[in-house]
N, C-alpha and C. Protein backbone atom coordinates (compact mmCIF):
# COMPACT_ATOMS: atom_id res chain seq x y z
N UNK A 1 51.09 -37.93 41.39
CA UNK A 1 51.37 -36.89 40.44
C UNK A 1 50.46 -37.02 39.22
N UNK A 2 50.36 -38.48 38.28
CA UNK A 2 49.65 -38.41 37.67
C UNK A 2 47.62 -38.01 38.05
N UNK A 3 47.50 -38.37 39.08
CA UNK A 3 46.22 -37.81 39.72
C UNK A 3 46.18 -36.40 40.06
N UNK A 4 47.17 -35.80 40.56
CA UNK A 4 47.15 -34.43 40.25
C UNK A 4 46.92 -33.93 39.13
N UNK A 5 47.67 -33.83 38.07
CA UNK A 5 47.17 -33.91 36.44
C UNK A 5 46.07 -34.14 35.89
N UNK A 6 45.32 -35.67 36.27
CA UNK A 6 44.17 -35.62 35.94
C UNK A 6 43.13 -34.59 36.32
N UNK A 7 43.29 -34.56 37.66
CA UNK A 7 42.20 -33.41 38.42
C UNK A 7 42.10 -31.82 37.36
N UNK A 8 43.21 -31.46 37.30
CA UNK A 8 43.57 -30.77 36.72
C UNK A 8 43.09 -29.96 34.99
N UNK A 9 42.78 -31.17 34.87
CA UNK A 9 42.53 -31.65 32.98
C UNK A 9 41.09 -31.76 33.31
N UNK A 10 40.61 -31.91 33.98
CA UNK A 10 38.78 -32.45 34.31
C UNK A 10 38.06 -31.05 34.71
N UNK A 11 38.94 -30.11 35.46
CA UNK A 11 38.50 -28.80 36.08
C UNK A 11 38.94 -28.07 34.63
N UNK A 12 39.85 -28.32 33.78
CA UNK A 12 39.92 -27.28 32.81
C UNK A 12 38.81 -27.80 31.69
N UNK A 13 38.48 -28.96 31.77
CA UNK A 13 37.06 -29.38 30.44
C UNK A 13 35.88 -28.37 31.02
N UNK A 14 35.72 -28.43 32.26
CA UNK A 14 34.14 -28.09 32.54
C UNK A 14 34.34 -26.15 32.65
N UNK A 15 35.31 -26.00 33.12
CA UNK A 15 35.81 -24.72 32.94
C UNK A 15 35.68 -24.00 31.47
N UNK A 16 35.98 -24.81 30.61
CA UNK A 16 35.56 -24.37 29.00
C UNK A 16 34.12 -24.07 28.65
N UNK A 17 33.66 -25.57 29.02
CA UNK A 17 32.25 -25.05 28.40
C UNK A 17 31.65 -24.06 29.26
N UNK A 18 31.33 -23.59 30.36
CA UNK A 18 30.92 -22.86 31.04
C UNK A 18 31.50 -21.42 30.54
N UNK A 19 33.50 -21.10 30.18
CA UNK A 19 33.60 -19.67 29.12
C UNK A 19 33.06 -19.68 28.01
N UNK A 20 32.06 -20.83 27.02
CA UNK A 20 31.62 -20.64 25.99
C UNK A 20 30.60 -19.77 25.51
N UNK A 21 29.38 -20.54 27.15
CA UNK A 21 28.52 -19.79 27.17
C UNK A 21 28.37 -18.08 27.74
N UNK A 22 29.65 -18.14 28.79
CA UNK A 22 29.68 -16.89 29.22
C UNK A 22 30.52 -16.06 27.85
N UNK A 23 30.44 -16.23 27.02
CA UNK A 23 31.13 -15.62 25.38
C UNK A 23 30.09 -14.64 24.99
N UNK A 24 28.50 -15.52 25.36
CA UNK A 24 27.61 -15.06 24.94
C UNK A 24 26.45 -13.92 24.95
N UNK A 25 27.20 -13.96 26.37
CA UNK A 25 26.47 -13.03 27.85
C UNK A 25 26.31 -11.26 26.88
N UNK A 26 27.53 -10.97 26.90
CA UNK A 26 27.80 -9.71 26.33
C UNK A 26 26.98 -9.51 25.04
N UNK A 27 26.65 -10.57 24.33
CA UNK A 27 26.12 -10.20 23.04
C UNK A 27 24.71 -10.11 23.50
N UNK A 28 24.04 -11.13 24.28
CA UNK A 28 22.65 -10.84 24.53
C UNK A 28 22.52 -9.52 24.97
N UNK A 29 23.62 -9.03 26.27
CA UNK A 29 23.04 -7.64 26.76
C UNK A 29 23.50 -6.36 25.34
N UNK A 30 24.18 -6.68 24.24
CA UNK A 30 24.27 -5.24 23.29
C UNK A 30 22.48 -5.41 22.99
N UNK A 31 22.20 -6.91 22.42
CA UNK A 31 21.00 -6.79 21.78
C UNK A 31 20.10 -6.06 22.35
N UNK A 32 19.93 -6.36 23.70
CA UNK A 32 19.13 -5.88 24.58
C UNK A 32 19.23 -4.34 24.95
N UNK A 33 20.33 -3.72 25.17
CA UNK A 33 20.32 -2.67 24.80
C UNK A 33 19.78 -1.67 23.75
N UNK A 34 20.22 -2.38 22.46
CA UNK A 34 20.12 -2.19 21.14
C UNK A 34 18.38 -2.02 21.18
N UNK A 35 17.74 -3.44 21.38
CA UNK A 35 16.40 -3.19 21.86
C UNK A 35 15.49 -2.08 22.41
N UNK A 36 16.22 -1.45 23.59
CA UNK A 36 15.24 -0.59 24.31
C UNK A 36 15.83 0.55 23.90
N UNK A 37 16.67 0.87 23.59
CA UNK A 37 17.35 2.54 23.20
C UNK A 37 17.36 2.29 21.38
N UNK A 38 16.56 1.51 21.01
CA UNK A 38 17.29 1.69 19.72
C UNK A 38 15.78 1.60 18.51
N UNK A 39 15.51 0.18 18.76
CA UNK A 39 14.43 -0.47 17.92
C UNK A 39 13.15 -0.31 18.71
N UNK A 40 13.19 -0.22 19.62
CA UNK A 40 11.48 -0.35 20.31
C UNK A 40 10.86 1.10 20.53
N UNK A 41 11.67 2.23 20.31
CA UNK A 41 11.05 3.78 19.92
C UNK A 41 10.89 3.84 18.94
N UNK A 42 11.87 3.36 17.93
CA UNK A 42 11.37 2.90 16.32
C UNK A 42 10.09 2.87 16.07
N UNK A 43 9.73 1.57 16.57
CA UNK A 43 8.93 0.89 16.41
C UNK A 43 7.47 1.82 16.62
N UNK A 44 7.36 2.45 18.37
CA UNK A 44 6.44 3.24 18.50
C UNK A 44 6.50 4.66 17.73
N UNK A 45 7.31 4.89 17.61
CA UNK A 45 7.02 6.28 16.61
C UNK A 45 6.28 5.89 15.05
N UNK A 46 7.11 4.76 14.71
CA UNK A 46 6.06 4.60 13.39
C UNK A 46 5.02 3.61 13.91
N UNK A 47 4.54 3.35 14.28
CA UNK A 47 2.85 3.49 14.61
C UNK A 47 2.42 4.05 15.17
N UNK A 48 2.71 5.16 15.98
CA UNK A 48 2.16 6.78 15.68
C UNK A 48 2.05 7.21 14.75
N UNK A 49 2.70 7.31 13.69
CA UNK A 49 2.43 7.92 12.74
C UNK A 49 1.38 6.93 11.85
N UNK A 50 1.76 6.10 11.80
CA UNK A 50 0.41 5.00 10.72
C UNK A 50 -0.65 5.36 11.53
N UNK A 51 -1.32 5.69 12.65
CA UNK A 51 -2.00 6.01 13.40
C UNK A 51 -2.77 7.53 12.85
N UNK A 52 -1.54 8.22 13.13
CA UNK A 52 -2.24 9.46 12.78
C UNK A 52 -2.44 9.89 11.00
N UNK A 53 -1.73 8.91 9.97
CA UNK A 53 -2.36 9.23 8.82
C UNK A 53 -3.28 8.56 8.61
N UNK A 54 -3.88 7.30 9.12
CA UNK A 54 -4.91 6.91 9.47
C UNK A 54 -6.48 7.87 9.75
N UNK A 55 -6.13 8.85 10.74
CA UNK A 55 -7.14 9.63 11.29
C UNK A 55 -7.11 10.75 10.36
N UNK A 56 -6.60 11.11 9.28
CA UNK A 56 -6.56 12.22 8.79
C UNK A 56 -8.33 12.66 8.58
N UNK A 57 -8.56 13.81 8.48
CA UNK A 57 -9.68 14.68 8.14
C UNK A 57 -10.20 15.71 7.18
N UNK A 58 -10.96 15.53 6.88
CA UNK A 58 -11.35 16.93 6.05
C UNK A 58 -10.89 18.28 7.18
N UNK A 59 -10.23 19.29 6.43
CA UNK A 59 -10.24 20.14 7.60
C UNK A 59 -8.66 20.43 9.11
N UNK A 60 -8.34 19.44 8.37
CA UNK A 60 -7.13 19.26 9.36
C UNK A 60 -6.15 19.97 8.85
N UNK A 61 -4.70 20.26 9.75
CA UNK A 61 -3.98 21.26 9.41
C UNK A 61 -2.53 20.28 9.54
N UNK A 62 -2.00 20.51 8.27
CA UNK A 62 -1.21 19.36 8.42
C UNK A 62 0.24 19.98 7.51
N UNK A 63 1.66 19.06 7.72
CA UNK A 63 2.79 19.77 6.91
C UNK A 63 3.05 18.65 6.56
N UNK A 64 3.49 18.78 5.44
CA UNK A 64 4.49 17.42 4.81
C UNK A 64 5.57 17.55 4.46
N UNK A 65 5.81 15.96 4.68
CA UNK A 65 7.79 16.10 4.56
C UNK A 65 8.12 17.26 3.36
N UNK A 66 7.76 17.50 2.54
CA UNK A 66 8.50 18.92 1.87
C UNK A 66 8.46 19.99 2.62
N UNK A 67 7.50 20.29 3.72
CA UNK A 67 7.61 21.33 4.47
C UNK A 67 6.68 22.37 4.24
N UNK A 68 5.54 21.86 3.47
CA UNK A 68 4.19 22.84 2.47
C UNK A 68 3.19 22.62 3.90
N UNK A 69 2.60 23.64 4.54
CA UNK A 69 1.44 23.34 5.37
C UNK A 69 0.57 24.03 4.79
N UNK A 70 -0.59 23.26 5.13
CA UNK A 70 -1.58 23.61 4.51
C UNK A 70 -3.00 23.39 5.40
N UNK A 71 -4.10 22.74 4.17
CA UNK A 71 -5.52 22.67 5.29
C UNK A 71 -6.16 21.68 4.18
N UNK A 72 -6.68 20.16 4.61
CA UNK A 72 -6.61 18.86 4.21
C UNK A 72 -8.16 19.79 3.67
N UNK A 73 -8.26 19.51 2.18
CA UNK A 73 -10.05 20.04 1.56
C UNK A 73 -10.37 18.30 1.12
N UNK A 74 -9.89 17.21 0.87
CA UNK A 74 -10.24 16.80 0.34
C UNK A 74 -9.30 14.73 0.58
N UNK A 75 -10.08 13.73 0.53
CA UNK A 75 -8.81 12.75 1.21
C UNK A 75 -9.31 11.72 0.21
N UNK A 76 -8.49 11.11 -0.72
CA UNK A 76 -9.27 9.86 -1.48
C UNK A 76 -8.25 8.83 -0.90
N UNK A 77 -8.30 7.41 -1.46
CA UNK A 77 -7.41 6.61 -0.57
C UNK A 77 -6.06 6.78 -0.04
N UNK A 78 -5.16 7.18 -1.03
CA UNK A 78 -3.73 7.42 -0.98
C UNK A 78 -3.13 9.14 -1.36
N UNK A 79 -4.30 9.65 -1.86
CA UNK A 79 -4.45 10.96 -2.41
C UNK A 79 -4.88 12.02 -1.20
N UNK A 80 -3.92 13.06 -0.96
CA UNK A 80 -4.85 14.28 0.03
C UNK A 80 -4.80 15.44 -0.84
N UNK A 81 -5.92 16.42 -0.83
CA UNK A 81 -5.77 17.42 -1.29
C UNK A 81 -5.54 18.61 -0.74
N UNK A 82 -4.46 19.12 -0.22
CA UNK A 82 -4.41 20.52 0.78
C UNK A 82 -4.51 21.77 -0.16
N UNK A 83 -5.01 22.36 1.12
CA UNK A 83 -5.14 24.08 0.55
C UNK A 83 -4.10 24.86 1.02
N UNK A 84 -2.82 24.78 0.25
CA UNK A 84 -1.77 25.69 0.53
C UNK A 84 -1.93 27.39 0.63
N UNK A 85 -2.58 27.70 0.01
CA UNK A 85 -3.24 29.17 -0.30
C UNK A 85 -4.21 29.76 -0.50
N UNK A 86 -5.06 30.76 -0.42
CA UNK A 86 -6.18 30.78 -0.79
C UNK A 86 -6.60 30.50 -2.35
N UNK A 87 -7.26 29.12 -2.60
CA UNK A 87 -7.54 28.96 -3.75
C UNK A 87 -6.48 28.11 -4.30
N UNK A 88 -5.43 27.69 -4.01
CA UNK A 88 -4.20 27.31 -4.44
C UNK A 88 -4.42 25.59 -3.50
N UNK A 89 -4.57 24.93 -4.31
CA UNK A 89 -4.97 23.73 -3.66
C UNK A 89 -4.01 22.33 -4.60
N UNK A 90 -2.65 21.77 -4.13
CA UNK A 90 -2.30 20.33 -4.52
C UNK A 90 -2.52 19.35 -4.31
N UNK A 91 -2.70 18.02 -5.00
CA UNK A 91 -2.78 16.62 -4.32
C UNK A 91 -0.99 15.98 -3.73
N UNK A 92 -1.21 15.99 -2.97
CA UNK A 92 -0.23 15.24 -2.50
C UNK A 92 -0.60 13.67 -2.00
N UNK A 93 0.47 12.97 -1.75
CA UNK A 93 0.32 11.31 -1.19
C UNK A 93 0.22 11.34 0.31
N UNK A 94 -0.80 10.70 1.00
CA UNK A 94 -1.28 10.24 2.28
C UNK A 94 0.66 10.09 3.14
N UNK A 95 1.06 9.30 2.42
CA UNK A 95 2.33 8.71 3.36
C UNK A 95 3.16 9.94 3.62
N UNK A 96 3.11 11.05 2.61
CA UNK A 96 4.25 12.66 2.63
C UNK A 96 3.80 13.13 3.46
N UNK A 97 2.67 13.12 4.62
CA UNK A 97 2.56 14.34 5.11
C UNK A 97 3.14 13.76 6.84
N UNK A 98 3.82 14.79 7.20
CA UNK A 98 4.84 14.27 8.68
C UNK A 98 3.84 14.51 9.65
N UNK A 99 3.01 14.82 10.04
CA UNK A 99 1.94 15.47 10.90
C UNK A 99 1.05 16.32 10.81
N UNK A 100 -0.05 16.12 11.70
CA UNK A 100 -0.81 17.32 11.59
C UNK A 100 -0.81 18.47 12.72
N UNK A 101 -1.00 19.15 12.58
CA UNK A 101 -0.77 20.59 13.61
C UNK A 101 -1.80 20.74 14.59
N UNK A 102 -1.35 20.89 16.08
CA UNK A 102 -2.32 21.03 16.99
C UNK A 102 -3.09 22.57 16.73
N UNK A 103 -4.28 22.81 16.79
CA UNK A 103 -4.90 24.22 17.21
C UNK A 103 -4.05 25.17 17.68
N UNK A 104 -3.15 25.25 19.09
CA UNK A 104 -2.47 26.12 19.69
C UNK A 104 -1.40 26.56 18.58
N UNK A 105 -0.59 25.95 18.21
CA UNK A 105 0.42 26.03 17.48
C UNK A 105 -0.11 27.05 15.96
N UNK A 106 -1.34 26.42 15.42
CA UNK A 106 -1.67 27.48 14.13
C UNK A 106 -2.24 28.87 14.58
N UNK A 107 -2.38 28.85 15.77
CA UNK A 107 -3.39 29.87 16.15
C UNK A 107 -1.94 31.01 16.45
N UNK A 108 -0.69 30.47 17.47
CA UNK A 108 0.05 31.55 17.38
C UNK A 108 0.90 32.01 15.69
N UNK A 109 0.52 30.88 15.01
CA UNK A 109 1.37 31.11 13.97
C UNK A 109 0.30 32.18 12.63
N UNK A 110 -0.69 31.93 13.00
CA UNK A 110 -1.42 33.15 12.31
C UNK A 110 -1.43 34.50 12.76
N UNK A 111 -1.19 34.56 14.20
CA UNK A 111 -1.07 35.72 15.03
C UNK A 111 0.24 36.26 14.51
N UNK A 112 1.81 35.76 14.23
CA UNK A 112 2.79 35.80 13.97
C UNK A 112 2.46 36.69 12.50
N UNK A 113 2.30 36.10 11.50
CA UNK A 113 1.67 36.48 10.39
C UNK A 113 1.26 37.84 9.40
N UNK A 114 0.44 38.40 10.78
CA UNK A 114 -0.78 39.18 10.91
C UNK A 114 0.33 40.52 11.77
């Protein structure tokens, strides 16, 4: 009887540490989740974008987070100068502007316009 007991007490030690680590299981897979649906599109969207204010141009057609589109006349380091209007030209900051506009897209939107 007392050897029954012991057996008993020896299968419940090793039994513990083995639920300790399985405690852990679940947290690695949120991270991991968390990872691919969460932080790692993050990640590529903003370096797309550091990318593309990077490439900016004289000439480019671009909107910024206020929502002003315009046409890039002018780019000093941190400084862009768009042409909102004819003749009507602001400096805005390199980091404000959300994108620049493909060709297709200004071309129906001048057609729209007109």
């Amino acid at each position: 009887m007392n050897f029954l007991a012991y057996a008993m007490g020896g299968a419940g030690g090793a039994g513990g540490q083995t639920g300790g680590f399985g405690a852990f299981i679940p947290l690695i897979l949120m991270f991991a989740i968390f990872y691919f649906l969460l932080i790692r599109p993050q990640q590529k969207k903003a370096k797309q974008h550091k990318q593309t204010l990077a490439s900016l141009k004289k000439g480019d057609k671009i909107v910024s987070a206020g929502g002003l589109y315009g046409i890039i006349t002018g780019i000093a380091d941190d400084l862009v100068t768009v042409e909102i209007a004819p003749k009507v030209r602001v400096k805005i900051s390199r980091g404000s502007i959300s994108g620049v506009i493909s060709s297709n897209v200004s071309v129906a939107a001048d057609k729209n316009e007109n």
